[in-house]
N, C-alpha and C. Protein backbone atom coordinates (compact mmCIF):
# COMPACT_ATOMS: atom_id res chain seq x y z
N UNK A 1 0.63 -24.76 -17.94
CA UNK A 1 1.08 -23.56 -17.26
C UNK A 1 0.95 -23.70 -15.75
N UNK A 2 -0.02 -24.37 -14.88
CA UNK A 2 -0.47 -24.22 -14.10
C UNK A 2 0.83 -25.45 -13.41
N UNK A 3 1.13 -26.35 -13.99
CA UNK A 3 1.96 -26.92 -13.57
C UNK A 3 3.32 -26.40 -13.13
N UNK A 4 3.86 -25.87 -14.65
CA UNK A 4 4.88 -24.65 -14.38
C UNK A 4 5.32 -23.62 -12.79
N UNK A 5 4.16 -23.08 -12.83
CA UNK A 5 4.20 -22.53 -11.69
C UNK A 5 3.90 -23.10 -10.61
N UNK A 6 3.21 -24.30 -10.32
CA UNK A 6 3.64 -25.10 -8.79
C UNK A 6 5.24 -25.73 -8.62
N UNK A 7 5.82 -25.85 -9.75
CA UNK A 7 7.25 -26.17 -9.21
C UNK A 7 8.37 -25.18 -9.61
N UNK A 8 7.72 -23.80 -9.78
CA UNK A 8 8.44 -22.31 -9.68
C UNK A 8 9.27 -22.34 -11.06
N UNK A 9 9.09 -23.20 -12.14
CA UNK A 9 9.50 -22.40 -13.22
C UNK A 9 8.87 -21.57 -14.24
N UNK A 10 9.14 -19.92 -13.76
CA UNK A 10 8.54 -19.11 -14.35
C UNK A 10 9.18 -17.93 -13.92
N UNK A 11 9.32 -17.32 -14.99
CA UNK A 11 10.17 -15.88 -14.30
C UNK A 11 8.63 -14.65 -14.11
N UNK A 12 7.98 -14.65 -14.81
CA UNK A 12 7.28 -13.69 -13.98
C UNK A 12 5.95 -14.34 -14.30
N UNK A 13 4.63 -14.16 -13.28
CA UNK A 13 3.45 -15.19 -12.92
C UNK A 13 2.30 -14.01 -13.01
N UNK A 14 1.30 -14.38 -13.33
CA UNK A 14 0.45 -13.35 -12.66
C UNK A 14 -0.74 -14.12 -12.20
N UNK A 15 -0.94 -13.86 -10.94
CA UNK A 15 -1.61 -14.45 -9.44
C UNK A 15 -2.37 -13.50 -8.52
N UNK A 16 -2.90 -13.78 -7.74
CA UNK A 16 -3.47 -13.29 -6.58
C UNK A 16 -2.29 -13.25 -6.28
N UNK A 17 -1.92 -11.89 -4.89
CA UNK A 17 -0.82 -12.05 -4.39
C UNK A 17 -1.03 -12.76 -2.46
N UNK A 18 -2.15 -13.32 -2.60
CA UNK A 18 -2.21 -13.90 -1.15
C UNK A 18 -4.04 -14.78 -1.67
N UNK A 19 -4.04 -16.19 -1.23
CA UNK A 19 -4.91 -16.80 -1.02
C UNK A 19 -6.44 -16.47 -0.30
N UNK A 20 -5.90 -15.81 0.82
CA UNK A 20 -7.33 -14.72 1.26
C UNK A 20 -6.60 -13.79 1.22
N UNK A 21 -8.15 -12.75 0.56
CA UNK A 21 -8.14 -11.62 -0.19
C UNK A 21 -7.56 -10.35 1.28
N UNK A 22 -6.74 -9.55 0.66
CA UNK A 22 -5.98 -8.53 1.81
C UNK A 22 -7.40 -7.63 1.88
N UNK A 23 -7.56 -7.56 3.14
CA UNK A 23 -8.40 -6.52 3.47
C UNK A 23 -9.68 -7.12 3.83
N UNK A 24 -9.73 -8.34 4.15
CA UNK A 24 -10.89 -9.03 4.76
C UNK A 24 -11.63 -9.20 5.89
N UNK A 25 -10.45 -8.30 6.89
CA UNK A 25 -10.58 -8.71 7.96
C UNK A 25 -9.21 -8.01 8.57
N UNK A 26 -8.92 -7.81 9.77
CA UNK A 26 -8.03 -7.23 10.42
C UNK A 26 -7.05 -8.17 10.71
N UNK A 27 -7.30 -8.84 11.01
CA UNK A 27 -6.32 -10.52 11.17
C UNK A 27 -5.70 -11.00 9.74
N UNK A 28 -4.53 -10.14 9.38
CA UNK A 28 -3.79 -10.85 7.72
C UNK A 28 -3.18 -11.96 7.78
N UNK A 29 -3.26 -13.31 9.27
CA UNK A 29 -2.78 -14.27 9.49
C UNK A 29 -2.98 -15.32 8.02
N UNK A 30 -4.22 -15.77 7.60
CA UNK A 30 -4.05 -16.17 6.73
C UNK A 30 -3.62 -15.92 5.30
N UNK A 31 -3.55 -14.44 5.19
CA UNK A 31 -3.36 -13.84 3.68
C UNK A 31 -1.58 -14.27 4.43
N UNK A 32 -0.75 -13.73 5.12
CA UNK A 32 0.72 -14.43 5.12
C UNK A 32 0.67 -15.46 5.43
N UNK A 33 0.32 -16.23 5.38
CA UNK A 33 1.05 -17.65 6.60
C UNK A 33 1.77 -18.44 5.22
N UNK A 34 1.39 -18.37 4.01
CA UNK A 34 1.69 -18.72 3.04
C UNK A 34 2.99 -18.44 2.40
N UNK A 35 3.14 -17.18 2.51
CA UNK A 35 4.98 -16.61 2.59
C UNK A 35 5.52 -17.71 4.16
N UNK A 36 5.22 -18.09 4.70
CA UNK A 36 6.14 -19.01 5.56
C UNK A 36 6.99 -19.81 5.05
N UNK A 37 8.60 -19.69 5.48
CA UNK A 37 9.51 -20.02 4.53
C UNK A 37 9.31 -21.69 5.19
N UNK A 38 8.78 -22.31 5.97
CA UNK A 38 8.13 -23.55 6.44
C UNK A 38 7.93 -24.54 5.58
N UNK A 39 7.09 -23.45 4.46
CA UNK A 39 6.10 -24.27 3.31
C UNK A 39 6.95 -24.34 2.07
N UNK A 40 8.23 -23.69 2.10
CA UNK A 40 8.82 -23.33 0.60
C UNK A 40 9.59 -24.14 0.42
N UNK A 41 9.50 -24.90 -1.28
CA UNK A 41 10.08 -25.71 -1.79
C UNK A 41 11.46 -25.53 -3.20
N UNK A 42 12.32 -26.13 -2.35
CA UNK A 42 13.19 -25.37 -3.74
C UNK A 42 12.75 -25.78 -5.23
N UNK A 43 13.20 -24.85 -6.27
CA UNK A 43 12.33 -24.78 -7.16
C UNK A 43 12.55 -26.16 -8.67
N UNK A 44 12.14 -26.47 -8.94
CA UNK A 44 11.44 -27.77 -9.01
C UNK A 44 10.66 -28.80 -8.77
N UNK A 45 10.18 -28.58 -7.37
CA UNK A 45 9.50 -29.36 -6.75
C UNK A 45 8.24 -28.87 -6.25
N UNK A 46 7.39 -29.46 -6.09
CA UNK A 46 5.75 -28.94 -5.70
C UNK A 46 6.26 -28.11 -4.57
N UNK A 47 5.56 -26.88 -4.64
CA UNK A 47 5.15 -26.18 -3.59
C UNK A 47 3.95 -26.02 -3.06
N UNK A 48 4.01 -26.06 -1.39
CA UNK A 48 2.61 -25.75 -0.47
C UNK A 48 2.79 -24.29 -0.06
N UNK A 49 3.68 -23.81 -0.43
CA UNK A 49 3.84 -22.35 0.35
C UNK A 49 3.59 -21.11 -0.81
N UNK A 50 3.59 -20.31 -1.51
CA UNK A 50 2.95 -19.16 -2.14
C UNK A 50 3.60 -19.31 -3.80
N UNK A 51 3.53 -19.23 -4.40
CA UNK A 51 4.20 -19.35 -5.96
C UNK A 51 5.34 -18.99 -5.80
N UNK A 52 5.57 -17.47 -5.21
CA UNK A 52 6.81 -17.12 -5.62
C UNK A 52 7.62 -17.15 -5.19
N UNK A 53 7.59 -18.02 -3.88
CA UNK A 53 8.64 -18.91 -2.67
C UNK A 53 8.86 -17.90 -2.30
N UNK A 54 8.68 -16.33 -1.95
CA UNK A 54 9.32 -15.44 -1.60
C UNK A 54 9.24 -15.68 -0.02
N UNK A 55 9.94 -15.68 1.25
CA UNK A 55 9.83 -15.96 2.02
C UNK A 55 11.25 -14.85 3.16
N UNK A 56 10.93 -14.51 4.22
CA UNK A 56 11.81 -13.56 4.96
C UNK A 56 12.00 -13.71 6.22
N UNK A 57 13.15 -13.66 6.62
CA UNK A 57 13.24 -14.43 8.58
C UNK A 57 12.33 -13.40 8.85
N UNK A 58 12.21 -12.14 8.60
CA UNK A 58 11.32 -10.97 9.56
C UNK A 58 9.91 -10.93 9.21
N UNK A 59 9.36 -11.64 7.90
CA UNK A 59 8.35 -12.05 7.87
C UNK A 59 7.86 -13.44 8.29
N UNK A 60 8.78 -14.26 8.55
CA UNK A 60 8.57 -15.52 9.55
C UNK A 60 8.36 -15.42 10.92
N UNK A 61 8.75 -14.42 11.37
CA UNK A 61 8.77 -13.81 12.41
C UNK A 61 7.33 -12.99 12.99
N UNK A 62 7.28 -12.58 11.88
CA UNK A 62 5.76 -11.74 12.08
C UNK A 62 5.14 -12.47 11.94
N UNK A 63 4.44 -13.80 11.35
CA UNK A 63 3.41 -14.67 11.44
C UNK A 63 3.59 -15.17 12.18
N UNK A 64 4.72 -15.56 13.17
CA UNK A 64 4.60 -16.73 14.35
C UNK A 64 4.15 -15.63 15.18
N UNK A 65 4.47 -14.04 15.33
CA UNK A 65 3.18 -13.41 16.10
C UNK A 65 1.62 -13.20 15.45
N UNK A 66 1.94 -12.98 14.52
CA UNK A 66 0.27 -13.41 14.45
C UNK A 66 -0.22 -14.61 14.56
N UNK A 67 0.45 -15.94 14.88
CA UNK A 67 -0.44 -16.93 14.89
C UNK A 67 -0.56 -16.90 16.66
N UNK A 68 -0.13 -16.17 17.05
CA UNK A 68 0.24 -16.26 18.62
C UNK A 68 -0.59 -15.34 19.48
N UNK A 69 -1.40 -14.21 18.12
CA UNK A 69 -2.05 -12.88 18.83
C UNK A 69 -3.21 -13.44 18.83
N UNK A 70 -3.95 -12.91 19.90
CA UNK A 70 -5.75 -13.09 20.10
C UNK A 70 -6.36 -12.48 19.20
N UNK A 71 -7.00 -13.26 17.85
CA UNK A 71 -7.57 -12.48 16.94
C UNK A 71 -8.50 -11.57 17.51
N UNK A 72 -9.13 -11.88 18.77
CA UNK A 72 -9.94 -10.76 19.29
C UNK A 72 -9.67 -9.41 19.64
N UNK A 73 -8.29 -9.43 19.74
CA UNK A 73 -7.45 -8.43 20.31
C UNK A 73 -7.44 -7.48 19.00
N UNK A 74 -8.28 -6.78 18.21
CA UNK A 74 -8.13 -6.31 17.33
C UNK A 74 -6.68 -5.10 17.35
N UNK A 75 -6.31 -4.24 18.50
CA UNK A 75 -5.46 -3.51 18.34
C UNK A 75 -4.28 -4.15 18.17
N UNK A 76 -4.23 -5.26 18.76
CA UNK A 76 -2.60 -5.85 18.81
C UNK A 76 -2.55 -6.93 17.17
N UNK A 77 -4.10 -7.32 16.97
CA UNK A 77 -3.54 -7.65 15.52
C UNK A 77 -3.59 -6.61 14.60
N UNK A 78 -3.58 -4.91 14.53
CA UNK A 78 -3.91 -4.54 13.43
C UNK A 78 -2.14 -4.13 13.45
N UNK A 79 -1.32 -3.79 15.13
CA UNK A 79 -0.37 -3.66 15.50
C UNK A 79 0.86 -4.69 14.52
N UNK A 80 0.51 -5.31 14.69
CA UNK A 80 1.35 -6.90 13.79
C UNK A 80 1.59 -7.00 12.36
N UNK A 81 -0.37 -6.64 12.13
CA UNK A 81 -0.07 -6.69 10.65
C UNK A 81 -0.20 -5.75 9.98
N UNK A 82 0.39 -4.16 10.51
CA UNK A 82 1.13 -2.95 9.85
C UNK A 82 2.61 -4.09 9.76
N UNK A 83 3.11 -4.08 10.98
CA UNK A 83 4.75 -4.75 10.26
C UNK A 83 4.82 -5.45 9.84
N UNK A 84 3.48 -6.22 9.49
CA UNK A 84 3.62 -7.45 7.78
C UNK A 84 4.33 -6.67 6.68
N UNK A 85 2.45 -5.39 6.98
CA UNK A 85 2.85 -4.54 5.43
C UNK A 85 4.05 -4.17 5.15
N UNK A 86 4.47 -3.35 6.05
CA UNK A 86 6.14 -2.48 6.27
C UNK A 86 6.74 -3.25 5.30
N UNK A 87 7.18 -4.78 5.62
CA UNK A 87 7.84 -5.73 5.38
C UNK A 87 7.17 -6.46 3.83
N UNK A 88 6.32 -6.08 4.00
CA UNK A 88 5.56 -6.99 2.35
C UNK A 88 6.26 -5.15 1.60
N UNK A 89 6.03 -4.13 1.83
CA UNK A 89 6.35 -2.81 1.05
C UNK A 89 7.84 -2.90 0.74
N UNK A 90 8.93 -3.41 1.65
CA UNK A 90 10.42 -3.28 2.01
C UNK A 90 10.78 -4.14 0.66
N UNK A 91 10.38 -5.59 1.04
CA UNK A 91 10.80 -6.62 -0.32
C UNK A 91 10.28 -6.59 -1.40
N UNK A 92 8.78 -6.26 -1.37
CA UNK A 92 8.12 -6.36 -2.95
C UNK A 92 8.21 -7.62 -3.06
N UNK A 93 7.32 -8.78 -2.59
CA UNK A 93 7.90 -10.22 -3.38
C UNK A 93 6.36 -9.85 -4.16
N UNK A 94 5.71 -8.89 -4.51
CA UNK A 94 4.79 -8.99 -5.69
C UNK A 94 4.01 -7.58 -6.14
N UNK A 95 4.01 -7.58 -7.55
CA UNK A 95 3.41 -6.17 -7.62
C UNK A 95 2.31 -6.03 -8.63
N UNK A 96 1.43 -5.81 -7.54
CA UNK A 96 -0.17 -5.64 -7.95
C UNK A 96 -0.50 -4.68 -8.86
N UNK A 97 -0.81 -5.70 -10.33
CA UNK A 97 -0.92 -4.78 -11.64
C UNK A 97 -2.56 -4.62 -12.04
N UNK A 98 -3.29 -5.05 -10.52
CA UNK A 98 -4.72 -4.83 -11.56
C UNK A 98 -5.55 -4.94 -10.00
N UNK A 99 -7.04 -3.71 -10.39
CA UNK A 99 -7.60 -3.85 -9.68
C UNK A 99 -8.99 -4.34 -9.82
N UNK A 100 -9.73 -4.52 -8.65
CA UNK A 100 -11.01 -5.32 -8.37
C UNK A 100 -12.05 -4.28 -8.53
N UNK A 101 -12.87 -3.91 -9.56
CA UNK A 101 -13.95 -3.60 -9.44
C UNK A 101 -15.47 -4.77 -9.06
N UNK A 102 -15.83 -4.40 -8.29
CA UNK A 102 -16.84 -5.47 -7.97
C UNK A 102 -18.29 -4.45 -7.75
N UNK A 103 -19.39 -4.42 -8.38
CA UNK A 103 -21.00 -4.30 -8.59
C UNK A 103 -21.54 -4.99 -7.40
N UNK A 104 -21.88 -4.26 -6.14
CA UNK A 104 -23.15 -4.88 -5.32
C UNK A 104 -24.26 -4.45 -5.21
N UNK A 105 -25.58 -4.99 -4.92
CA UNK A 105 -26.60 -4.23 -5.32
C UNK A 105 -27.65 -4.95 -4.23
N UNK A 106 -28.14 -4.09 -3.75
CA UNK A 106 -29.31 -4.77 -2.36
C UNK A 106 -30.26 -3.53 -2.46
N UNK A 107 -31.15 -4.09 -1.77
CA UNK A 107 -32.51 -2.97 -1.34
C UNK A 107 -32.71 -3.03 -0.03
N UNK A 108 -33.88 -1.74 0.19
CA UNK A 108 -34.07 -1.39 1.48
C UNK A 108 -35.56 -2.17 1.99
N UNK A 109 -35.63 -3.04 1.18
CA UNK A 109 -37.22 -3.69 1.84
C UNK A 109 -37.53 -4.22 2.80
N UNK A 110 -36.43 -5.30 3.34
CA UNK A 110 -36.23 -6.18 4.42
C UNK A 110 -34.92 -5.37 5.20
N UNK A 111 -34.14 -5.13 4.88
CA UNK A 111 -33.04 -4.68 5.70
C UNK A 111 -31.90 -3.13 5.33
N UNK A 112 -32.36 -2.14 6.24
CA UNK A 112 -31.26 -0.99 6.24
C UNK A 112 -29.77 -0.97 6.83
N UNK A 113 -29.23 0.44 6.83
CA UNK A 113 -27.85 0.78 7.20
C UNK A 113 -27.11 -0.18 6.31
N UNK A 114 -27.63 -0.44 5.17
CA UNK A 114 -26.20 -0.86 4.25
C UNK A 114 -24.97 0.07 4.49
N UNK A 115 -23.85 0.02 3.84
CA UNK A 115 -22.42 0.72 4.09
C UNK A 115 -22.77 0.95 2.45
N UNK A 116 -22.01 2.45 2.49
CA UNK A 116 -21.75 3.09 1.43
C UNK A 116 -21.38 4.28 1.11
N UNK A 117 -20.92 5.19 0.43
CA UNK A 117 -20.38 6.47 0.18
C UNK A 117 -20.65 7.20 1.35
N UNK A 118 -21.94 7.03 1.77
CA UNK A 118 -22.46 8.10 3.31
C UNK A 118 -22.26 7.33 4.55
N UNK A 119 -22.14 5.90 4.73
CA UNK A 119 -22.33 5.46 5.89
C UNK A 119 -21.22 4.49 5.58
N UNK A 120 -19.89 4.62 5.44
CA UNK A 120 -18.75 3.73 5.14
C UNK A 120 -18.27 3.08 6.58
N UNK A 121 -19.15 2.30 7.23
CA UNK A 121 -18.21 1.16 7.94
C UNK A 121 -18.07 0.34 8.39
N UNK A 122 -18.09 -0.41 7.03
CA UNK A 122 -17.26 -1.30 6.34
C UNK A 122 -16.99 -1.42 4.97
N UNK A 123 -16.27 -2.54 4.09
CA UNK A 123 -16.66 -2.77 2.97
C UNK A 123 -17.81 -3.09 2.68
N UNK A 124 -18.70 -2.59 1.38
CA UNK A 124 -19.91 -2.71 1.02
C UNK A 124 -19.72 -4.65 0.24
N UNK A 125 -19.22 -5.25 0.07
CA UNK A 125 -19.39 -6.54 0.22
C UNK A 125 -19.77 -7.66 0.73
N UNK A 126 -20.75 -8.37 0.07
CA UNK A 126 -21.73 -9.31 0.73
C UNK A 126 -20.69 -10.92 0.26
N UNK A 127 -19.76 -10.56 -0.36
CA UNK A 127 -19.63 -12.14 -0.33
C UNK A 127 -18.28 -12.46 -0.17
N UNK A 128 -17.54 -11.33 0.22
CA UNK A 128 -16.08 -11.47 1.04
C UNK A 128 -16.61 -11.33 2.29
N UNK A 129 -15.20 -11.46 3.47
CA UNK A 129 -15.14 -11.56 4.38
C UNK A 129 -15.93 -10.30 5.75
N UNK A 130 -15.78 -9.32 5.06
CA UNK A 130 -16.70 -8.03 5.38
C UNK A 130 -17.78 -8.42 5.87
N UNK A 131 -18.77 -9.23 5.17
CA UNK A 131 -20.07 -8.82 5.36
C UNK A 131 -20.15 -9.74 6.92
N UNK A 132 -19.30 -10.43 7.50
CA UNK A 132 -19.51 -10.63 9.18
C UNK A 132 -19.48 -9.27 9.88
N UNK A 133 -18.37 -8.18 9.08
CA UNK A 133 -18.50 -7.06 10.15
C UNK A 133 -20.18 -5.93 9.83
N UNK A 134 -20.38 -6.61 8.74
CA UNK A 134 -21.78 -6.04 8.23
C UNK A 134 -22.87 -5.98 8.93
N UNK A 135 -23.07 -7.37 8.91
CA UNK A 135 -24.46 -7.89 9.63
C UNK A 135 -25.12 -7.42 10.91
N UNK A 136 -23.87 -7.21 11.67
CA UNK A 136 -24.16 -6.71 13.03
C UNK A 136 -25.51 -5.57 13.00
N UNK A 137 -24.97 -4.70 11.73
CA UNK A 137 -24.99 -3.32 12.00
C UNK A 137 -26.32 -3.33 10.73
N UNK A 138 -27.12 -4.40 10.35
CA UNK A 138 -28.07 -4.02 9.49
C UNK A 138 -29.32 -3.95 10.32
N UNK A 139 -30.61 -3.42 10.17
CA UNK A 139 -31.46 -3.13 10.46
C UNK A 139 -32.18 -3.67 10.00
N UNK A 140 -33.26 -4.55 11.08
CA UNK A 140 -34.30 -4.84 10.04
C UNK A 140 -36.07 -3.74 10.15
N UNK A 141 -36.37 -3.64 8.75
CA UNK A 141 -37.49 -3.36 8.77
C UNK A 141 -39.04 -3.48 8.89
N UNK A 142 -38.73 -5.18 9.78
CA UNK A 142 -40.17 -5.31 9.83
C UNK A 142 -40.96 -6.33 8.91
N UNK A 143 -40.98 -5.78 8.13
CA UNK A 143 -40.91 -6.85 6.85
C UNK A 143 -41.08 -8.30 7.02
């Protein structure tokens, strides 16, 4: 199967719809760069670019600005990659039939201000991309 779908014969797949997870980070450079019609192989042949070759001049377009924006620049990348979404919403090259429940669980012995129902900001995730915007903001107790 797994073969199948690196040289795109398959009419419908079920996948991650991006390599890094959407919502990791404000910078969706790497969750698209993979729709880059760059990487897409007509179908038979190995592909380096996303399973479902789906690929768009206006989404080619939008990653050569995001590879071009100062990830530091958080307003101008969150600016960019709304008109990913726009453009990932417009075509649909995939439709997300299942969601992520994920269980995290920490204590307050060594370190406070976890994120959660009362203090949401960020994702409460320690082992995606989140927990860099986490750390900043934990407290230690001394301990």
């Amino acid at each position: 199967m797994a073969d199948l779908s690196r040289v795109g014969d398959f009419d419908v797949s079920g996948a991650w719809p991006a390599f890094e997870p959407w919502g990791a980070g404000p910078d969706l450079y790497r969750t698209l760069d993979r729709y880059n019609s760059e990487y897409i192989s007509p179908i038979g042949e190995d592909n380096q670019g996303h399973q479902s070759r789906w690929s768009s001049e206006e989404m080619d377009t939008i990653i050569a600005d995001l590879r071009e924006t100062d990830p530091a620049n958080a307003e101008a990348v969150i600016d960019v990659g709304i008109e990913s979404l726009k453009e990932a919403v417009i075509e649909m090259p995939g439709m997300p039939t299942f969601g992520y429940i994920g269980f995290i669980a920490w204590d307050q012995t060594y370190w406070t201000n976890w994120p959660g129902a009362e203090n949401p900001y960020t994702q409460p995730y320690t082992h995606w991309g989140p927990f860099k915007y986490m750390t900043p903001f934990l407290e230690s107790t001394g301990r």
